[in-house]
N, C-alpha and C. Protein backbone atom coordinates (compact mmCIF):
# COMPACT_ATOMS: atom_id res chain seq x y z
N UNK A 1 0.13 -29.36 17.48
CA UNK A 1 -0.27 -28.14 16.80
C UNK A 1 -1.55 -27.63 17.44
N UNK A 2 -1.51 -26.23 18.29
CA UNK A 2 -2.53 -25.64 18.90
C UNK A 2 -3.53 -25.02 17.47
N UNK A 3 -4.76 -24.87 17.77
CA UNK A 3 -5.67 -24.16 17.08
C UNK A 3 -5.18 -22.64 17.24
N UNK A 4 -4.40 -21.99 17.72
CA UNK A 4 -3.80 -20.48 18.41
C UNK A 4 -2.23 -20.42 18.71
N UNK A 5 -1.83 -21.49 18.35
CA UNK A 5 -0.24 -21.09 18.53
C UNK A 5 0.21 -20.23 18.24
N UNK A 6 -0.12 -19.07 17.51
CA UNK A 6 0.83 -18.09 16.76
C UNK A 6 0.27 -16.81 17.71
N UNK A 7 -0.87 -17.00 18.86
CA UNK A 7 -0.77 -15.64 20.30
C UNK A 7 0.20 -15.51 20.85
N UNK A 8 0.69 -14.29 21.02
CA UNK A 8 1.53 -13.87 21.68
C UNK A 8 2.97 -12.61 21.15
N UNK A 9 3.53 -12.26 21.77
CA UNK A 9 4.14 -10.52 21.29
C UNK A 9 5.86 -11.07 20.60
N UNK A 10 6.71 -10.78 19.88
CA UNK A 10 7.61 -10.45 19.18
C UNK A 10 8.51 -9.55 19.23
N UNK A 11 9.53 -9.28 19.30
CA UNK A 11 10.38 -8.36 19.41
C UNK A 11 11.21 -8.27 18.02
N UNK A 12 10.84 -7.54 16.94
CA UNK A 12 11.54 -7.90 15.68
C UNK A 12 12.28 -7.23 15.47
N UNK A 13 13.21 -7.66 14.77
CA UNK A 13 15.06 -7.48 14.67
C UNK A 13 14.32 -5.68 14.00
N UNK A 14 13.70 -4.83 13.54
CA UNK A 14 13.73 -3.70 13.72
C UNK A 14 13.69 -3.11 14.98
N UNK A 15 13.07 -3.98 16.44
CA UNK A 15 13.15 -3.02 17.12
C UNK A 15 11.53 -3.24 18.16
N UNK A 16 10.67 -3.04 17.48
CA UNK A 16 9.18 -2.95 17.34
C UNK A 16 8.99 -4.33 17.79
N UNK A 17 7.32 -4.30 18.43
CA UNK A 17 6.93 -5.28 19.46
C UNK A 17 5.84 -5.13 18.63
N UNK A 18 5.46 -6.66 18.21
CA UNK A 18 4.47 -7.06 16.98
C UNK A 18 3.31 -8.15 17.88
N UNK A 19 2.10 -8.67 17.56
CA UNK A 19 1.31 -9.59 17.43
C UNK A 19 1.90 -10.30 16.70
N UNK A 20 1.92 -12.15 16.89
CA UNK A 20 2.00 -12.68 16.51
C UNK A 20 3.28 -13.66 16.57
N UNK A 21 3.39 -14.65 16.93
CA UNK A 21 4.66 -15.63 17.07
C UNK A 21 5.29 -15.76 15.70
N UNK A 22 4.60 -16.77 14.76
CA UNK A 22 4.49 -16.92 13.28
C UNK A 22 4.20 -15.61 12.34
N UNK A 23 4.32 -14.79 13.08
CA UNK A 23 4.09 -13.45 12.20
C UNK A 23 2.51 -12.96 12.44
N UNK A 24 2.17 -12.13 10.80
CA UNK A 24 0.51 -11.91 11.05
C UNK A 24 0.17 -11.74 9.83
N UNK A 25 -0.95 -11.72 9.51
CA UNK A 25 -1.44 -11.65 7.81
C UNK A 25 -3.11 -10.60 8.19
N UNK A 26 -3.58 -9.92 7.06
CA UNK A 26 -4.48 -9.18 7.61
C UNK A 26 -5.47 -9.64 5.66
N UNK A 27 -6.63 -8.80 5.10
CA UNK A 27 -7.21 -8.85 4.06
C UNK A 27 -7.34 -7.51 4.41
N UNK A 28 -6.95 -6.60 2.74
CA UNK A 28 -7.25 -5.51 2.24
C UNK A 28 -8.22 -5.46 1.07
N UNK A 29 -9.59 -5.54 1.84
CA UNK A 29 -10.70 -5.39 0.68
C UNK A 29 -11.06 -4.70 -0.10
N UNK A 30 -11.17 -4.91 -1.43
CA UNK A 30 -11.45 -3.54 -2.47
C UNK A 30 -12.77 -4.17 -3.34
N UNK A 31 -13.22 -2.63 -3.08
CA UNK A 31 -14.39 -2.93 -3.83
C UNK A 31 -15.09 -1.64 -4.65
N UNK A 32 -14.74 -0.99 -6.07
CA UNK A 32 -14.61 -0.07 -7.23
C UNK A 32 -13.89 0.62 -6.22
N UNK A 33 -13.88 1.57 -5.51
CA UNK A 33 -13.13 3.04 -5.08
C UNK A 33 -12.47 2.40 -3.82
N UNK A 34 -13.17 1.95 -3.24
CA UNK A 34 -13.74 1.57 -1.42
C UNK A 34 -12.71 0.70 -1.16
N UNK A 35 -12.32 0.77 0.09
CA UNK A 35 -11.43 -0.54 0.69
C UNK A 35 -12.37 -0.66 2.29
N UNK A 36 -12.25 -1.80 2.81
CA UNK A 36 -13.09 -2.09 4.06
C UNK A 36 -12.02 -1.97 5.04
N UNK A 37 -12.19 -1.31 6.23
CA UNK A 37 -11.80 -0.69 7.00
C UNK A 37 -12.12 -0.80 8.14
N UNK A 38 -11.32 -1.34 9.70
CA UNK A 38 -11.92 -1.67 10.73
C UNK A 38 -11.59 -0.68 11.54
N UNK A 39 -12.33 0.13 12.57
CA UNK A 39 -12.03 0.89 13.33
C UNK A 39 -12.18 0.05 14.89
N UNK A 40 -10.52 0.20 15.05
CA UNK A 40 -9.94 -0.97 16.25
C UNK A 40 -10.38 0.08 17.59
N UNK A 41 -10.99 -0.94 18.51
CA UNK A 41 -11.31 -0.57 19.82
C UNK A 41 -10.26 0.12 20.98
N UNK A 42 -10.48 0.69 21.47
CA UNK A 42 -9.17 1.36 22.06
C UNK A 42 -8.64 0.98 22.86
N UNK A 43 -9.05 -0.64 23.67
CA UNK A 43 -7.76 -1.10 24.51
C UNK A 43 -7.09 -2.44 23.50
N UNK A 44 -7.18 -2.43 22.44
CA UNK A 44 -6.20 -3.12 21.42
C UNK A 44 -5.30 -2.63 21.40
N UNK A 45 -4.14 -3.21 21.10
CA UNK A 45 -2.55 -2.59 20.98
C UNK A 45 -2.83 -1.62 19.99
N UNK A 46 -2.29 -0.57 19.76
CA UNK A 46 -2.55 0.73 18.87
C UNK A 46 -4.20 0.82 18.69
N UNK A 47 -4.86 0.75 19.52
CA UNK A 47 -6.09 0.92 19.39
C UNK A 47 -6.44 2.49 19.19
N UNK A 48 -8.23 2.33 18.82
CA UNK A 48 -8.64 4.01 18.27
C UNK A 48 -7.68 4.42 16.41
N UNK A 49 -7.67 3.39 16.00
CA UNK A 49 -6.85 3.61 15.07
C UNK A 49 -7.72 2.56 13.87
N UNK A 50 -7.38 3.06 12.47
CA UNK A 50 -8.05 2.21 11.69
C UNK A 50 -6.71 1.71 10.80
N UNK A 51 -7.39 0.35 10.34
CA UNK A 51 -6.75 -0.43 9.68
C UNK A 51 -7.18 -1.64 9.15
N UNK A 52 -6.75 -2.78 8.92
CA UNK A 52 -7.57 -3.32 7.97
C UNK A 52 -7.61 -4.99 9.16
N UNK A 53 -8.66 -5.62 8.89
CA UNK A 53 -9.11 -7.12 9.12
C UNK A 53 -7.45 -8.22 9.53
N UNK A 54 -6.89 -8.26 10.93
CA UNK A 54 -5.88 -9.22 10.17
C UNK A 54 -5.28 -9.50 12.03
N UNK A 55 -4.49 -10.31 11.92
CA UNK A 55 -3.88 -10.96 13.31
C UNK A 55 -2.85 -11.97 13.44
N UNK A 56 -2.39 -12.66 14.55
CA UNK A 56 -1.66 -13.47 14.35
C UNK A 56 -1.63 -14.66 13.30
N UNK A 57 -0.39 -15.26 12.59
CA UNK A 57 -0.67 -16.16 12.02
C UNK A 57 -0.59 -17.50 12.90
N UNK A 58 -1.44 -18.55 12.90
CA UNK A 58 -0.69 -19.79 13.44
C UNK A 58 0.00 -20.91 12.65
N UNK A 59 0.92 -21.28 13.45
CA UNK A 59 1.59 -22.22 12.45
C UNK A 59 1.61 -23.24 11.48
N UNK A 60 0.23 -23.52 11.81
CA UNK A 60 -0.50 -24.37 10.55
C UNK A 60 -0.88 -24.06 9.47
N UNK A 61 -1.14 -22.56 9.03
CA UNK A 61 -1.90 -22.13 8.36
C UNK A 61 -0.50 -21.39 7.55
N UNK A 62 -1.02 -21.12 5.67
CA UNK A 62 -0.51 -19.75 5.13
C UNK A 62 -1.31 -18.71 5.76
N UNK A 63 -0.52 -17.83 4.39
CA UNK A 63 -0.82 -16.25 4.80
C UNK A 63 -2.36 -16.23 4.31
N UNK A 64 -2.96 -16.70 3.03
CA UNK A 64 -3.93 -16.53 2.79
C UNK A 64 -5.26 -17.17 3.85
N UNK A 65 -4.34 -17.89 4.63
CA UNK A 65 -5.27 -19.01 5.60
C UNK A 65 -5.85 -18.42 6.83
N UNK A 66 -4.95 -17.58 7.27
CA UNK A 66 -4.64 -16.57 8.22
C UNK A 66 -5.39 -15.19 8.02
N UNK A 67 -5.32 -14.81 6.83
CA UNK A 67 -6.14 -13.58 6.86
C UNK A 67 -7.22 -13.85 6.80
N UNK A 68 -8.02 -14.47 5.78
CA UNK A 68 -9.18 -14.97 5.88
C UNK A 68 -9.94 -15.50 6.90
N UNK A 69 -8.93 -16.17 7.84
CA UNK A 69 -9.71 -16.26 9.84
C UNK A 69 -9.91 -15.29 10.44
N UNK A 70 -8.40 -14.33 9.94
CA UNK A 70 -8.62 -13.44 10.86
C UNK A 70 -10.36 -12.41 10.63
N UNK A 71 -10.25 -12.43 8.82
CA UNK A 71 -11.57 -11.27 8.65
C UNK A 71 -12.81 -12.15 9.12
N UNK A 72 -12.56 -13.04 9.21
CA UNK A 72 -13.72 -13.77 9.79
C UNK A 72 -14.68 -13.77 10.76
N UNK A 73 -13.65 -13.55 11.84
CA UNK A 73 -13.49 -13.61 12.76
C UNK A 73 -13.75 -12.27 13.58
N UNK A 74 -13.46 -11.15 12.97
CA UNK A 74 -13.40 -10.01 13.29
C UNK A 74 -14.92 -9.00 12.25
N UNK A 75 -14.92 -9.71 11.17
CA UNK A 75 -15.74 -9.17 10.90
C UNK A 75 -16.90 -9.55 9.77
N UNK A 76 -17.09 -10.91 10.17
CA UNK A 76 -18.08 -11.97 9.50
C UNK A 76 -18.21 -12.15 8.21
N UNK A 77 -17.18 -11.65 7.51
CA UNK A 77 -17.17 -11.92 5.88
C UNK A 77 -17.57 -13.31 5.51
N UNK A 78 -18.40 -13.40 4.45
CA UNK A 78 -18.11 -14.55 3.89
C UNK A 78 -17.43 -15.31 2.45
N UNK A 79 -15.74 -15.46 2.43
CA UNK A 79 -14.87 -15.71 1.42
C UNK A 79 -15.23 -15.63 0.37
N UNK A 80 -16.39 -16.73 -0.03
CA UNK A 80 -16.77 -17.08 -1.12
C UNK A 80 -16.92 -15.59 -2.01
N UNK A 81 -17.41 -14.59 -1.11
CA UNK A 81 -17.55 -13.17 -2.04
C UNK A 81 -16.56 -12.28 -1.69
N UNK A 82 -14.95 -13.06 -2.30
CA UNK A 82 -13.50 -12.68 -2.31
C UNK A 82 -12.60 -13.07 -3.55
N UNK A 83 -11.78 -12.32 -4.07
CA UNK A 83 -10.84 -13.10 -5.01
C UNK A 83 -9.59 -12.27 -4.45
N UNK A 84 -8.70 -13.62 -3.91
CA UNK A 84 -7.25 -12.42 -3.94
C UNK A 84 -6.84 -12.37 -5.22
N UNK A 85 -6.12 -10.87 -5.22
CA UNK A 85 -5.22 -10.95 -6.51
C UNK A 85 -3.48 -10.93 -6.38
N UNK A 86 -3.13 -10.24 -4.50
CA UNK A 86 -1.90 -10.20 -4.84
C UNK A 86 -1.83 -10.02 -3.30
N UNK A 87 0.09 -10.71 -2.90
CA UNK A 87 0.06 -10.56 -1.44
C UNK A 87 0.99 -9.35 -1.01
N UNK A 88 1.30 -8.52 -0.40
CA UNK A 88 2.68 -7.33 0.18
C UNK A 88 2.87 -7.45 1.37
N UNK A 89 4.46 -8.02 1.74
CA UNK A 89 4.98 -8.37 2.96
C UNK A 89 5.27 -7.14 3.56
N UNK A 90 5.23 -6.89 4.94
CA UNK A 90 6.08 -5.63 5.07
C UNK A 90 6.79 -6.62 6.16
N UNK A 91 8.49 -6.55 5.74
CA UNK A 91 9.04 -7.80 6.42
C UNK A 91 10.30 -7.24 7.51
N UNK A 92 10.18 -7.63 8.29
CA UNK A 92 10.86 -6.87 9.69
C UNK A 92 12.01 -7.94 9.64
N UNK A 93 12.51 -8.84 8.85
CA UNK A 93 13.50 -9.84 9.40
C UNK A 93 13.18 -11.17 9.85
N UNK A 94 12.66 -11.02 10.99
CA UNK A 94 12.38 -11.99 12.36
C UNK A 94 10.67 -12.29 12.23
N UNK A 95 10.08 -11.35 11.55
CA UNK A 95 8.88 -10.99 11.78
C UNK A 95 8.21 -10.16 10.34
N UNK A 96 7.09 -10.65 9.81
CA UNK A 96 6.65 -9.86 8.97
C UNK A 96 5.19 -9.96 8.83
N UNK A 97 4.44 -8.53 8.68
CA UNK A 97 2.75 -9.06 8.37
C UNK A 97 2.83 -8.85 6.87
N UNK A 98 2.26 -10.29 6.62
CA UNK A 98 1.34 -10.22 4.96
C UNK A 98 -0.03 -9.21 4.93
N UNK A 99 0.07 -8.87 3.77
CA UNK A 99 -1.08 -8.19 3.21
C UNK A 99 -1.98 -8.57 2.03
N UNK A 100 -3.26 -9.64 2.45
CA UNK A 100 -3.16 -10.26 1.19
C UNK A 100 -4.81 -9.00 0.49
N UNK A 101 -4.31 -8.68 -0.65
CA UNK A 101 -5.18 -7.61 -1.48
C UNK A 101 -6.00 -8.66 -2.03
N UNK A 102 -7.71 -8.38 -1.79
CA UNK A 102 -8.33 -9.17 -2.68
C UNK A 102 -9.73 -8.10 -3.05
N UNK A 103 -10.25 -8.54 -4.58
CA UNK A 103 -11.51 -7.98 -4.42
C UNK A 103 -12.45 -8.62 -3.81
N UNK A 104 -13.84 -7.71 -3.55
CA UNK A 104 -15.28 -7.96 -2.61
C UNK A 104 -15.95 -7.64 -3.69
N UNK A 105 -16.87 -8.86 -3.70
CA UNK A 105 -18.00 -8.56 -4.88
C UNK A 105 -18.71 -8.02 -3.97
N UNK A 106 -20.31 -7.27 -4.58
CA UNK A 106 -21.13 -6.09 -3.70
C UNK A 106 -22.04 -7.42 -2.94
N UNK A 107 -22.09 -8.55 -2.40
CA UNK A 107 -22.68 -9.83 -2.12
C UNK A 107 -21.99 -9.98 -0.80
N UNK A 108 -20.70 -9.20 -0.28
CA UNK A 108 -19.89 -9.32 1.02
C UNK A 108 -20.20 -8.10 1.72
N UNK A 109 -20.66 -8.83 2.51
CA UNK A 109 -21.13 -7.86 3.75
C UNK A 109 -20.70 -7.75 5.15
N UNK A 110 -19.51 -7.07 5.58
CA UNK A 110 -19.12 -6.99 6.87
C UNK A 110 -19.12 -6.29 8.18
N UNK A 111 -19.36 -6.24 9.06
CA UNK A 111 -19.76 -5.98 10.37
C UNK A 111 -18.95 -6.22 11.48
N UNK A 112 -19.37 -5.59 12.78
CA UNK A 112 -18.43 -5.78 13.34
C UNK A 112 -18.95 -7.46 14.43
N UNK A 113 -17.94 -8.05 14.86
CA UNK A 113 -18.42 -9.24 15.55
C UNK A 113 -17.88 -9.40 16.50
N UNK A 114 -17.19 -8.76 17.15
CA UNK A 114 -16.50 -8.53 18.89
C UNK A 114 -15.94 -7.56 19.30
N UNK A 115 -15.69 -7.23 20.43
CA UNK A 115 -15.38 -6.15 21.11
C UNK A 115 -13.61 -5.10 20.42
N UNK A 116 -13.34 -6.20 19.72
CA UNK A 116 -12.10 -5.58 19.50
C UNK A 116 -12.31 -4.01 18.15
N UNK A 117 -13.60 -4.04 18.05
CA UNK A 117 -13.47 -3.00 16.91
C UNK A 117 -15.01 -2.92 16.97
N UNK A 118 -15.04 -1.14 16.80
CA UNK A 118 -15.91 0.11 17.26
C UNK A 118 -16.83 0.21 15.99
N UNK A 119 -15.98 -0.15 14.55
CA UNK A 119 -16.79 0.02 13.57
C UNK A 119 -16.14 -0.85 12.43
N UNK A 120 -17.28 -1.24 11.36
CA UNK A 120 -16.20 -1.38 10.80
C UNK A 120 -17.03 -0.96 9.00
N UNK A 121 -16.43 -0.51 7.98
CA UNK A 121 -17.11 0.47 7.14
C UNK A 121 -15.96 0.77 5.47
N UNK A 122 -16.66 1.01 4.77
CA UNK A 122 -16.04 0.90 3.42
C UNK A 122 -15.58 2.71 3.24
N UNK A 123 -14.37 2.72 3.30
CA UNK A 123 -13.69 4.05 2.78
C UNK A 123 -12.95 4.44 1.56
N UNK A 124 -13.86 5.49 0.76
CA UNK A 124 -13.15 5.77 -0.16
C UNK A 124 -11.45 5.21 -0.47
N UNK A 125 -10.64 5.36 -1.53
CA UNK A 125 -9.78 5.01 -1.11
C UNK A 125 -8.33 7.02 -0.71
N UNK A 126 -9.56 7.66 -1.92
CA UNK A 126 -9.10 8.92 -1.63
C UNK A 126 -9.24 9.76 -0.10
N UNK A 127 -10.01 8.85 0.82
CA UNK A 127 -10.32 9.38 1.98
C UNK A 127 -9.49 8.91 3.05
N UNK A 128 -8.55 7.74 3.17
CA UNK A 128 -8.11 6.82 3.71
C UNK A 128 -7.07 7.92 4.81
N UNK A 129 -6.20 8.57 4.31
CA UNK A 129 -5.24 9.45 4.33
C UNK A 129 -5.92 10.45 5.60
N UNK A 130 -6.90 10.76 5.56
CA UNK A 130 -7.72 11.52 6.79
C UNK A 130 -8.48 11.05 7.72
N UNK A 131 -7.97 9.47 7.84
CA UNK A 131 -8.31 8.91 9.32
C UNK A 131 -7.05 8.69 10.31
N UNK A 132 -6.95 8.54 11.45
CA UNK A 132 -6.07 7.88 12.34
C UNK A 132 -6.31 6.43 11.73
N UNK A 133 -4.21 6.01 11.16
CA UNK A 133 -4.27 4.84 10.86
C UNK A 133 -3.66 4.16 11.89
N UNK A 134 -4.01 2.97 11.72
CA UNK A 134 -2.51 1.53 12.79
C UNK A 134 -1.60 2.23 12.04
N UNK A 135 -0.62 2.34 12.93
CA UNK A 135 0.87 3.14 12.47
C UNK A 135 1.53 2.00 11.62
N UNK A 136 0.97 0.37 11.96
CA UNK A 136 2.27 -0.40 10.83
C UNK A 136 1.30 0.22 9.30
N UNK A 137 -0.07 -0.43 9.35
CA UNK A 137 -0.92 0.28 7.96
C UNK A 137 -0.49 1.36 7.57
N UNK A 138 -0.45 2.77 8.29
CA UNK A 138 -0.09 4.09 7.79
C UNK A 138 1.32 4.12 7.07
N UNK A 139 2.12 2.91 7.85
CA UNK A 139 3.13 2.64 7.03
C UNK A 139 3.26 2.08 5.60
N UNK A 140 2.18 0.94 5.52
CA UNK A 140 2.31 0.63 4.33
C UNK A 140 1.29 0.94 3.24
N UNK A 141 0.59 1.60 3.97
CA UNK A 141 -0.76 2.58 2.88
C UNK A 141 -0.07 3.08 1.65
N UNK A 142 1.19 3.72 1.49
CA UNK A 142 1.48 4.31 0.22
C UNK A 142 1.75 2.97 -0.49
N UNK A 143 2.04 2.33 -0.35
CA UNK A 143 2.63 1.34 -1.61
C UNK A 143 1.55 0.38 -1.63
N UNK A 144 0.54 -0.04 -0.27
CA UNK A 144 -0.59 -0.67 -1.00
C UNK A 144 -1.29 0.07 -1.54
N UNK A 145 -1.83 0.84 -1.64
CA UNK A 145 -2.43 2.16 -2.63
C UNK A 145 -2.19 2.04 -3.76
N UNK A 146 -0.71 2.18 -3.75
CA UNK A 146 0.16 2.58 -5.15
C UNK A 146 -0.69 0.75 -6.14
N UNK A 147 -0.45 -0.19 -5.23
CA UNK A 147 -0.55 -1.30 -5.88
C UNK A 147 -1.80 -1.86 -5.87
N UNK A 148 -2.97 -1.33 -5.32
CA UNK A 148 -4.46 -1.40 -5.50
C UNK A 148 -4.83 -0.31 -6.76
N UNK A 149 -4.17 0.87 -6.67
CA UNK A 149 -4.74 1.35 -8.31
C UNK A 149 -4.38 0.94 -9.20
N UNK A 150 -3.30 0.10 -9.07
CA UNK A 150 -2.57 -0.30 -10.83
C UNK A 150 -3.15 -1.31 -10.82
N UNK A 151 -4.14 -2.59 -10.30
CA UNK A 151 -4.94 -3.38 -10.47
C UNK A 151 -5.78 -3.34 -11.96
């Protein structure tokens, strides 16, 4: 078992060429209005595009195990000022990224921590809709939305 087994591209029975062997899991942070928001660097796959904290899974790990490295990793959170409440697959078959929704108490503070992302910043959630999203996010923005306000 590699520390990174799950690098590398996918071809999922939709069609679409994904990150991730084992799939991918990302964290959608909410905090009263606000969700945290990474603005991805532009030689990332769909880069210049915003979307949320998240990457390959490796095979050792769940989904919750996985996102939480990934925001880590990308943008120095520290867990402890996290509660998930709920996970949304968007599932391709062969291939699916988790979405695990958690709140951020005002004690989590994130930033950016490598080259892969330009910014990274808390957006309304009414504002979300008037950025360039990751086209899989823009995909599933209506129904995580739908399922972050009924929280």
């Amino acid at each position: 078992m590699s520390a990174r087994d799950g690098d590398g591209w996918v071809q999922c029975d939709c069609g679409n060429k994904h990150w991730g062997l084992n799939g991918a899991a990302g964290i959608l942070l909410v905090r009263g209005s606000e969700i945290l928001l990474q603005h991805r660097a532009p030689w990332v796959h769909n880069g210049d595009t915003w979307g949320i904290p998240g990457g390959a899974r490796d095979s050792h790990e769940n989904v919750l195990e996985a996102a939480i490295r990934e925001a880590k990793e990308e943008t120095g959170i520290d867990p402890v000022h996290l509660t998930p409440v709920q996970t949304f697959s968007d599932d391709h078959g062969n291939w699916r990224y988790d979405t695990v929704i958690a709140y951020a108490t005002d004690l989590l503070i994130a930033h950016e921590l490598n080259d892969e992302s330009h910014e990274v910043r808390w957006v309304d959630i009414s504002e979300v809709d008037q950025l360039t999203l990751h086209p899989s996010f823009e995909k599933s923005w209506p129904e995580l939305k739908r399922i972050i306000q009924a929280l």
